[in-house]
Protein backbone atom coordinates (compact mmCIF):
# COMPACT_ATOMS: atom_id res chain seq x y z
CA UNK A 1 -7.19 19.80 -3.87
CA UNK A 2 -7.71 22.48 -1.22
CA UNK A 3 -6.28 23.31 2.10
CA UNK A 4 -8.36 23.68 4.97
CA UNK A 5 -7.20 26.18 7.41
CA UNK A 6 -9.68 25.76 10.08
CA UNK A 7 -8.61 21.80 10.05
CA UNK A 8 -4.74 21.90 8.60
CA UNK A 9 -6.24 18.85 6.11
CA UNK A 10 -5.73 18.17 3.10
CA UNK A 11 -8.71 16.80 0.89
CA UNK A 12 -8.94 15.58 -2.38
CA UNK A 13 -12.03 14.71 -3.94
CA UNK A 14 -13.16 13.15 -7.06
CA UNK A 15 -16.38 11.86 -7.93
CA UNK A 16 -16.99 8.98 -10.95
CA UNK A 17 -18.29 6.14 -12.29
CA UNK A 18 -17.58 2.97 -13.89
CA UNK A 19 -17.93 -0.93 -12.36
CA UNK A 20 -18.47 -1.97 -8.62
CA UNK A 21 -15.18 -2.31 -9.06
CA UNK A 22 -14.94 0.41 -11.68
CA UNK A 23 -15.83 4.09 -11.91
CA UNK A 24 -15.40 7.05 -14.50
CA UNK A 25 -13.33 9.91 -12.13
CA UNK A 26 -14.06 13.53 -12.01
CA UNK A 27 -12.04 15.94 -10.10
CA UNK A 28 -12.95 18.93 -8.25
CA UNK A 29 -12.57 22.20 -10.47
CA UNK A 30 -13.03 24.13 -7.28
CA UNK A 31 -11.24 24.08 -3.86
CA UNK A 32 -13.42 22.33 -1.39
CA UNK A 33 -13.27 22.18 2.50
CA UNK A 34 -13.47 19.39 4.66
CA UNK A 35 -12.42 18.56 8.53
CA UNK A 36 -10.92 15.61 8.95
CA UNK A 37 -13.59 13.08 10.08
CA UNK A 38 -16.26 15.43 8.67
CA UNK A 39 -18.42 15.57 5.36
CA UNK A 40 -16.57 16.52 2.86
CA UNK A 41 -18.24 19.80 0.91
CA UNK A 42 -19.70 19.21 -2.69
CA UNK A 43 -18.09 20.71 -5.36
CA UNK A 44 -18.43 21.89 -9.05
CA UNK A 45 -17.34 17.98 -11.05
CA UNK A 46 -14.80 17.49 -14.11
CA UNK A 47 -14.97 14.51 -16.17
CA UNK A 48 -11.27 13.42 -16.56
CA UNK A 49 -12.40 10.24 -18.40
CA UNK A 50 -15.57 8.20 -19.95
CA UNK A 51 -13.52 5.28 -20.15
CA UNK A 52 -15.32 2.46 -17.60
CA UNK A 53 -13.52 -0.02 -15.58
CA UNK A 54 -14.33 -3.37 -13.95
CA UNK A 55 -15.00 -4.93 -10.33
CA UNK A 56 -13.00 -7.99 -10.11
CA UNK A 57 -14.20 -9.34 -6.82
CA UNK A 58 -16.82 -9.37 -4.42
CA UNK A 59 -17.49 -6.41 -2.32
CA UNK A 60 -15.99 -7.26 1.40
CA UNK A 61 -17.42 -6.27 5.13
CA UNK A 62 -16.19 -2.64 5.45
CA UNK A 63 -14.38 -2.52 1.62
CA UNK A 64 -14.94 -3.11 -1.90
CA UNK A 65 -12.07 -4.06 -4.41
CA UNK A 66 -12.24 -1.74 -7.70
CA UNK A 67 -10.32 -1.73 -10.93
CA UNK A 68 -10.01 2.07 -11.50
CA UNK A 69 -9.12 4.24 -14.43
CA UNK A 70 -6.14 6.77 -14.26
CA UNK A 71 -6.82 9.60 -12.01
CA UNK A 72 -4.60 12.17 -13.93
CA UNK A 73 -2.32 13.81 -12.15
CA UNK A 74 -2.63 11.89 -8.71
CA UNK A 75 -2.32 7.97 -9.28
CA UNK A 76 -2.07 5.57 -11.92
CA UNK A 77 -5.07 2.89 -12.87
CA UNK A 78 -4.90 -0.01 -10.96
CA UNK A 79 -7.18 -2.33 -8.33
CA UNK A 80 -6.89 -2.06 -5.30
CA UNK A 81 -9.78 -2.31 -2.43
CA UNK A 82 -11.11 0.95 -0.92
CA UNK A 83 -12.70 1.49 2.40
CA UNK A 84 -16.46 1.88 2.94
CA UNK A 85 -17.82 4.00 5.95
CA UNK A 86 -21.37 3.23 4.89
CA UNK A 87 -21.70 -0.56 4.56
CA UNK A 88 -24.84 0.18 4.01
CA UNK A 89 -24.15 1.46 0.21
CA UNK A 90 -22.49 -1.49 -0.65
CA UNK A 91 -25.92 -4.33 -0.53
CA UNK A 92 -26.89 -5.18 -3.39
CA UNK A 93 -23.15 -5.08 -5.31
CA UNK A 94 -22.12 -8.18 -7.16
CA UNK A 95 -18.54 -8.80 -8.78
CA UNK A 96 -18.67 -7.12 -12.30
CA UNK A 97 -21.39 -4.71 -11.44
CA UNK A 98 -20.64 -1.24 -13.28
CA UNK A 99 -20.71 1.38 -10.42
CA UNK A 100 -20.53 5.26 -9.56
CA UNK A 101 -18.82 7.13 -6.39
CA UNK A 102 -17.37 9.71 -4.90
CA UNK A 103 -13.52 9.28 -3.47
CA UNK A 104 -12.80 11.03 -0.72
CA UNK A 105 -8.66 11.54 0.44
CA UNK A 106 -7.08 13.66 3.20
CA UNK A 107 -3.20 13.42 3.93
CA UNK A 108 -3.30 10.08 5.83
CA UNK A 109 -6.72 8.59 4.90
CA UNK A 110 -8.61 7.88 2.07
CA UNK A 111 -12.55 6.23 1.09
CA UNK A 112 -15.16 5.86 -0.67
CA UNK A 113 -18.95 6.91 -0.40
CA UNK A 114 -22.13 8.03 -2.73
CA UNK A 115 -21.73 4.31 -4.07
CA UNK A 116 -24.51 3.78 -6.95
CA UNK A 117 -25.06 0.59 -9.48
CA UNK A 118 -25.29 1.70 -13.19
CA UNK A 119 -26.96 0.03 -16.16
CA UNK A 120 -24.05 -1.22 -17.55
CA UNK A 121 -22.65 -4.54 -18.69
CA UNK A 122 -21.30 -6.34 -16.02
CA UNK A 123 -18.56 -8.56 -16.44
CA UNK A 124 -16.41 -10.36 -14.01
CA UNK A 125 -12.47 -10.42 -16.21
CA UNK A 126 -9.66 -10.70 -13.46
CA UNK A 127 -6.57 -9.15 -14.47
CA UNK A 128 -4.13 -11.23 -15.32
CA UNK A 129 -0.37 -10.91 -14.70
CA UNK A 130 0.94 -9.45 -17.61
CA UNK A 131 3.60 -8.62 -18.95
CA UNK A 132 4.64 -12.38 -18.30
CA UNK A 133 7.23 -12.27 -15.45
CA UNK A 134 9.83 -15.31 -14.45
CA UNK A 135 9.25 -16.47 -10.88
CA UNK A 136 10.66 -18.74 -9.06
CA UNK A 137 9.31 -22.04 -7.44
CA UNK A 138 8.72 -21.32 -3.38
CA UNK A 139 6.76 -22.50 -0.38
CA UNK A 140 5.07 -20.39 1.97
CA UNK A 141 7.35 -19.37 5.01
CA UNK A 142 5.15 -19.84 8.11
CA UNK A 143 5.70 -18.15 11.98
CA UNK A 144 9.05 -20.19 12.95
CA UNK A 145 10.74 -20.88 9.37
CA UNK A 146 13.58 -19.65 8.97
CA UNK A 147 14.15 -16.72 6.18
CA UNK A 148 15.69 -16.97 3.18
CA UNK A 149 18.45 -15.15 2.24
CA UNK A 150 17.36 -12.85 -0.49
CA UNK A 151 19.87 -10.05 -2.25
CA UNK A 152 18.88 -6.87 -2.85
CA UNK A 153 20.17 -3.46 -3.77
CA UNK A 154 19.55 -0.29 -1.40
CA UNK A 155 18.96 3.47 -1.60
CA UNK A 156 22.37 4.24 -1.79
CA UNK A 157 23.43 1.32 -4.34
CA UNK A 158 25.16 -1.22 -2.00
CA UNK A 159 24.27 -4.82 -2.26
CA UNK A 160 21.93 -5.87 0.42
CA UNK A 161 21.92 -9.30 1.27
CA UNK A 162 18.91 -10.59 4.13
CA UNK A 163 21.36 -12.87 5.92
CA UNK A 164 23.32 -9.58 6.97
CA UNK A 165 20.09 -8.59 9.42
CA UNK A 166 20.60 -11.73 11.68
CA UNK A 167 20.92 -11.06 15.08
CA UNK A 168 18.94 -7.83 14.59
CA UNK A 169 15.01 -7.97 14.87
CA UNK A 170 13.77 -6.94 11.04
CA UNK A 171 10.69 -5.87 9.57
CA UNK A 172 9.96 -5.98 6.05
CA UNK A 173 7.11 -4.19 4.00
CA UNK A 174 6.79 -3.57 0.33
CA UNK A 175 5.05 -0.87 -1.67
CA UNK A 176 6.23 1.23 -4.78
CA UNK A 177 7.06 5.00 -4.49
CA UNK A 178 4.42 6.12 -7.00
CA UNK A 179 1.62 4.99 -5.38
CA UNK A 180 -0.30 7.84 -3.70
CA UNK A 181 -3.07 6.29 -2.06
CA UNK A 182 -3.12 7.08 2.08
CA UNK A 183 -4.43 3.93 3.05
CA UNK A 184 -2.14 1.97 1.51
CA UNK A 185 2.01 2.49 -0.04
CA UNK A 186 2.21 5.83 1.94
CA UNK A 187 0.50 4.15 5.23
CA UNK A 188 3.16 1.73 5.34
CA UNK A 189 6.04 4.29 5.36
CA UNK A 190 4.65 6.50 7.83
CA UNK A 191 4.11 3.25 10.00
CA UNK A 192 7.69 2.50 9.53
CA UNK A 193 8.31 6.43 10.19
CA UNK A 194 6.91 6.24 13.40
CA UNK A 195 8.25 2.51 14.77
CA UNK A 196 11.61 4.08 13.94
CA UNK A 197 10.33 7.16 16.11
CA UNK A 198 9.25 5.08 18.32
CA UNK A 199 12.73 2.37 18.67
CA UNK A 200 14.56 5.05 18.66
CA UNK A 201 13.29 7.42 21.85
CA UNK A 202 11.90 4.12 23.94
CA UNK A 203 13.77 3.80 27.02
CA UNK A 204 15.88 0.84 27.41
CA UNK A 205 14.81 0.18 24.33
CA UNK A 206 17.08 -2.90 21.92
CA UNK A 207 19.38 -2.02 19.35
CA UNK A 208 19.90 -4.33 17.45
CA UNK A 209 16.42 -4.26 15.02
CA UNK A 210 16.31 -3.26 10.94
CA UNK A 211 13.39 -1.88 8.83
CA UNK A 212 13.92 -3.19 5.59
CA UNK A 213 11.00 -1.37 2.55
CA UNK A 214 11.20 -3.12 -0.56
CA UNK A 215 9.81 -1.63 -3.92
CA UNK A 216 8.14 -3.88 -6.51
CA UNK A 217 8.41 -1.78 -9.18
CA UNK A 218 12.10 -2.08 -9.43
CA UNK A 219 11.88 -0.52 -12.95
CA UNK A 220 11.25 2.63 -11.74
CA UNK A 221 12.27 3.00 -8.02
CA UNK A 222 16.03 2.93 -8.66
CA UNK A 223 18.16 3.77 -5.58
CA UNK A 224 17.60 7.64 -6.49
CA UNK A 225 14.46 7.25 -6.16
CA UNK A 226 14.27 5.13 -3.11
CA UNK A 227 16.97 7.78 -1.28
CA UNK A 228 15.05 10.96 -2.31
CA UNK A 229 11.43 8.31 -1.28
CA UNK A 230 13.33 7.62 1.98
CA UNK A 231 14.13 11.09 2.76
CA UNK A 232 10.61 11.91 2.35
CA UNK A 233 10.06 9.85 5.61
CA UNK A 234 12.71 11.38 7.27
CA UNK A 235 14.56 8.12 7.70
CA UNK A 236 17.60 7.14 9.52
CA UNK A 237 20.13 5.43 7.51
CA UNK A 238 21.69 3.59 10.17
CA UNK A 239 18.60 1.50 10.71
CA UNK A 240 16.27 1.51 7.54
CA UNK A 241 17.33 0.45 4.36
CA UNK A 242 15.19 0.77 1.11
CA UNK A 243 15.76 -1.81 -1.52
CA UNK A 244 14.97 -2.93 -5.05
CA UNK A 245 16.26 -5.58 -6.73
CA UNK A 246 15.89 -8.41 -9.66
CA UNK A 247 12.04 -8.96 -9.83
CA UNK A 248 12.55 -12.59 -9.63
CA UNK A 249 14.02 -12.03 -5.98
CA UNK A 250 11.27 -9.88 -5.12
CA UNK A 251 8.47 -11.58 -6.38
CA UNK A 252 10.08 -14.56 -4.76
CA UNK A 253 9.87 -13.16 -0.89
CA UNK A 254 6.62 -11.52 -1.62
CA UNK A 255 4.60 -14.63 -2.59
CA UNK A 256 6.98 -16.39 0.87
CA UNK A 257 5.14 -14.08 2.56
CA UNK A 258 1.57 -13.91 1.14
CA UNK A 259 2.29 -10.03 -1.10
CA UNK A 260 0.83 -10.33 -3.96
CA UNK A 261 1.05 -7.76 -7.16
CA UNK A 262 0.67 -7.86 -11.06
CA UNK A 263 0.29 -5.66 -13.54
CA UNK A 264 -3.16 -5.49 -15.07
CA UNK A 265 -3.78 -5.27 -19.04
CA UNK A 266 -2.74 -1.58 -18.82
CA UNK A 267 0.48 -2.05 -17.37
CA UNK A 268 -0.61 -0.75 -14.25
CA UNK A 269 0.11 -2.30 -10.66
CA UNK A 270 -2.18 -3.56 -8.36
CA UNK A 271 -1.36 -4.96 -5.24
CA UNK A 272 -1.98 -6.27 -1.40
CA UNK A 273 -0.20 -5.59 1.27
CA UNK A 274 1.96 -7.48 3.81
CA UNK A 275 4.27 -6.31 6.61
CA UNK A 276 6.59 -8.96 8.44
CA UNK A 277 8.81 -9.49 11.34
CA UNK A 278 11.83 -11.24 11.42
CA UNK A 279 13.31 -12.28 14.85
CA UNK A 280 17.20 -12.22 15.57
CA UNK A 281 17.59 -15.83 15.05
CA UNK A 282 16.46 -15.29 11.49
CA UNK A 283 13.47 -16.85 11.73
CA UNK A 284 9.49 -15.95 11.13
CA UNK A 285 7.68 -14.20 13.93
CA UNK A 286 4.76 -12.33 12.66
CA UNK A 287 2.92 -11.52 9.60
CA UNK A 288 0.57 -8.28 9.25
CA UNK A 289 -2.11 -8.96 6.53
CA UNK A 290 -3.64 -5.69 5.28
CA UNK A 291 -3.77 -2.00 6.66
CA UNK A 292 -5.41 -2.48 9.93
CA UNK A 293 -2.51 -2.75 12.49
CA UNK A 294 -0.60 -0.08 14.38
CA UNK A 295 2.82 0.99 14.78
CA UNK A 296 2.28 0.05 18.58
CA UNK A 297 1.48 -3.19 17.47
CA UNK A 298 4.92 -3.63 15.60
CA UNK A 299 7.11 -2.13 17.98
CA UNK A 300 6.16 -4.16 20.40
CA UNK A 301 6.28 -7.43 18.29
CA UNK A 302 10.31 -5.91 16.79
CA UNK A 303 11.38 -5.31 20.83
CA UNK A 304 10.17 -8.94 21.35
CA UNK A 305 12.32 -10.14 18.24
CA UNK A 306 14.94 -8.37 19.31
CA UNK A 307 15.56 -10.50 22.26
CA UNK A 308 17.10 -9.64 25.56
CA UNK A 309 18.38 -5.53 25.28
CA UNK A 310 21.34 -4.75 23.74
């Protein structure tokens, strides 16, 4: 981990192998300098772990899904897809394949490159969703249903019941405070960061609209951790709420909405991501699938749910 003066990023960098889908990490023993947007500088490797790991699905256009190993000290083994800027090094990869890399991370980004196939035994297990968890039976909500009403518990301990946000426009994400990965749990607060930014300096902007993060890990991310997670973002109480909760409730919404999460064989999570808006009425108005959408894109969709301006 080194800070680059010339660029004010911060890069980490670990190199490994293991399954295209899989890798054995190495961290940098030396700083290293990169810009962001530039190539990251070589550096001196540490093996942190011969232990190999597994690709579970097949490689996609501009990412590839990879069941990683612990990276000690940074994040926790888990799968979870990383993005390619080099399609190029990913022909070639089938599900199972036993692969090496390099991982490249600044402060709000993170990839993947020097992508190789090993000689090793592929094998194509999917991680299954142990420990057994009770769920409940529900259906899909689609744009137009109305939302359930779904109790929770927020970063300051108070019950938190969904019904409360009608007649505000609400947005809803989900991630889990020890996941360190830039492109994915911390991308989704910063976007909520910056649409609260954003709602809140707008001219004539509405009032009347919620953000609403929900942890799946409720084990961990009591409402302690969710306030101290919340401050982090520097948000404001008054119209973001962080909230755990039985796991039943949460896995209940999340699979509503198309969130899906388990923990692998290790105990680990691994996860996809989802990010909804709720009009004032109480009912379904958009669904963001993935990573790729932009704070612009969700402010405008919570002004529309907010209806006519407060």
């Amino acid at each position: 981990m080194a800070w680059n003066k010339e660029y004010g990023s911060l890069v980490l960098i670990f190199i490994g192998g293991g399954f295209a889908r899989g890798k054995r990490l190495r961290s940098c023993s030396e700083s290293s300098f990169a810009g962001r947007g530039s190539d990251a500088a070589e550096c001196p490797a540490k093996d942190l772990s011969s232990q190999r790991n597994r690709n579970r699905r097949q490689t996609r256009e501009k990412s590839i899904e990879i069941k990683h190993e612990e990276i000690p000290g940074y994040m926790p083994a888990m799968t979870m897809p990383f993005d390619v800027r080099d399609t190029n090094e990913l022909a070639g990869l089938q599900p199972g394949d036993s692969v090496s890399f390099r991982m490249l991370v600044t402060d709000t980004e993170g990839w993947i490159d020097q992508i190789r196939k090993l000689a090793a035994p592929a094998t194509n297990v999917i991680p299954t969703n142990s420990p057994l968890r009770l769920v409940r039976e529900v259906d899909p909500l689609s744009v137009g249903d109305p939302l359930p009403d779904y109790h929770f518990t927020n970063q300051f301990g108070q019950a938190l019941s969904t019904a409360r946000f009608k007649g505000n426009a609400l947005a809803i994400t989900f991630l889990f405070t020890r996941c360190p990965f830039p492109n994915f749990c911390p991308l989704m607060a910063n976007h909520f960061a910056e649409a609260q930014q954003k709602l809140l300096t707008m001219p004539n902007a509405p009032t009347n609209w919620q953000l609403l993060t929900i942890s799946f890990e409720p084990d961990f991310d009591k409402p302690a951790i969710l306030k101290a997670y919340a401050e982090r973002y520097k948000y404001d109480p008054a119209h973001s709420n962080f909230a755990t909760g039985a796991l039943i409730d949460i896995t209940a919404l999340a699979e509503q909405v198309g969130l899906t999460f388990w923990h692998d064989e290790t105990g680990n999570i691994s996860h996809n991501l989802r990010t909804v808006v709720v009009d004032a009425s109480g009912r379904l108005r958009k669904v963001f699938s993935g990573n790729q959408w932009s704070t612009s894109e969700l402010v405008q969709e919570m002004v529309n749910a907010a209806g006519p301006v407060h």
